[in-house]
Protein backbone atom coordinates (compact mmCIF):
# COMPACT_ATOMS: atom_id res chain seq x y z
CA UNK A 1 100.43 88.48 78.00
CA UNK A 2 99.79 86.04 81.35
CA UNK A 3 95.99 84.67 80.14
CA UNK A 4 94.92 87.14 77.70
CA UNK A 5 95.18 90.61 79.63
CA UNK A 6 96.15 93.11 77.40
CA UNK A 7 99.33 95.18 77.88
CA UNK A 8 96.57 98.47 79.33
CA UNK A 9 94.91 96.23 81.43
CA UNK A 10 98.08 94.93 83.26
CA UNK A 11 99.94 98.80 83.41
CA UNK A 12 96.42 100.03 85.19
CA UNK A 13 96.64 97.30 87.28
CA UNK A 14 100.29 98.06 88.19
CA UNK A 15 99.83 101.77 88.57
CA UNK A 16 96.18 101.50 90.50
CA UNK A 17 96.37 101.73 94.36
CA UNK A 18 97.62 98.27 96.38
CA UNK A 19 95.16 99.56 99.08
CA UNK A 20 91.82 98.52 96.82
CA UNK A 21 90.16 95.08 97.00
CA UNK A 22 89.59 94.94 93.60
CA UNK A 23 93.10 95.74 92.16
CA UNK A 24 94.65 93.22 94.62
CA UNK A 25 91.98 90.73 92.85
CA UNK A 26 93.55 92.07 89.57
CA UNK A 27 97.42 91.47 90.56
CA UNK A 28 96.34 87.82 92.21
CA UNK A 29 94.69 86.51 88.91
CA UNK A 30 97.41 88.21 86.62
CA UNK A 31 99.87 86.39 88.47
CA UNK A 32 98.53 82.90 88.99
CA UNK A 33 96.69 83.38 85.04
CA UNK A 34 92.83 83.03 86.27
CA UNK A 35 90.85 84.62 83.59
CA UNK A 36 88.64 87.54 84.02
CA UNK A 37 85.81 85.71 82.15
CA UNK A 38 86.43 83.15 85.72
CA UNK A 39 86.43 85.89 87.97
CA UNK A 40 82.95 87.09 86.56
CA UNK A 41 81.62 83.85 86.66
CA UNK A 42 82.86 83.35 90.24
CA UNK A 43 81.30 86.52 91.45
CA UNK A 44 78.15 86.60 89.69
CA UNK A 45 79.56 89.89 87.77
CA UNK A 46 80.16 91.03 83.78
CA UNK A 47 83.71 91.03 82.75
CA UNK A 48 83.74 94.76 81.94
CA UNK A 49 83.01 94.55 86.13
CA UNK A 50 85.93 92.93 87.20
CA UNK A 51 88.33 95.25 84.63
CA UNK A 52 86.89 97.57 86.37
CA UNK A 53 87.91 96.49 89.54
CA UNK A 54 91.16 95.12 88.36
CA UNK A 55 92.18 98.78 87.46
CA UNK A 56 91.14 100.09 90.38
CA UNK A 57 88.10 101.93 88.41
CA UNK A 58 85.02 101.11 90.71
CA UNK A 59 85.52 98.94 93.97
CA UNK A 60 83.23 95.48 94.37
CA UNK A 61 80.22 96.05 96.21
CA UNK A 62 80.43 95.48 100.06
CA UNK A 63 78.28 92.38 100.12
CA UNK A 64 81.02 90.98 98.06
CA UNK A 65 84.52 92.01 99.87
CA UNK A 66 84.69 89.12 102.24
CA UNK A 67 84.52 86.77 99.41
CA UNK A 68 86.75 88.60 97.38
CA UNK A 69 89.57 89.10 100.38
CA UNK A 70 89.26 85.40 100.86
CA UNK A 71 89.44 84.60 96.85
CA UNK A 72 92.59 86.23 96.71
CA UNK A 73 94.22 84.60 100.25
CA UNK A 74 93.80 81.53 98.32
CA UNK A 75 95.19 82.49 94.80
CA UNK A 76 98.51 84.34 96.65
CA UNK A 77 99.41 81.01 99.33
């Protein structure tokens, strides 16, 4: 498992809509093995947060999309 995501994480990622800011955050850091602990840290959110995100549960706030659509530019290049 790429940095510690379990097996459910990953398949809710896979199976959550491309459209949302927060699963393509999920896909970007499963594939270039940034932590979700990293994520959190870098976006001033709890871990259970950015699962949440990842599959496609709850989207970031809108204060934070910019950063987040930026953050993931960079980890895809």
């Amino acid at each position: 498992m790429p940095h510690g995501y379990s097996q459910y994480t990953i398949s809710a990622n896979k199976s959550a809509s491309k459209r949302l800011v927060g699963v393509a955050l999920g896909r970007a850091c499963i594939a270039s093995g940034v932590s979700v602990a990293d994520v959190a840290e870098q976006f001033g959110v709890s871990r259970q947060t950015v699962y949440n995100w990842f599959e496609g549960r709850h989207d970031p706030r809108p204060e934070l999309l910019r950063d987040i659509e930026a953050y993931v530019a960079r980890l895809t290049r």
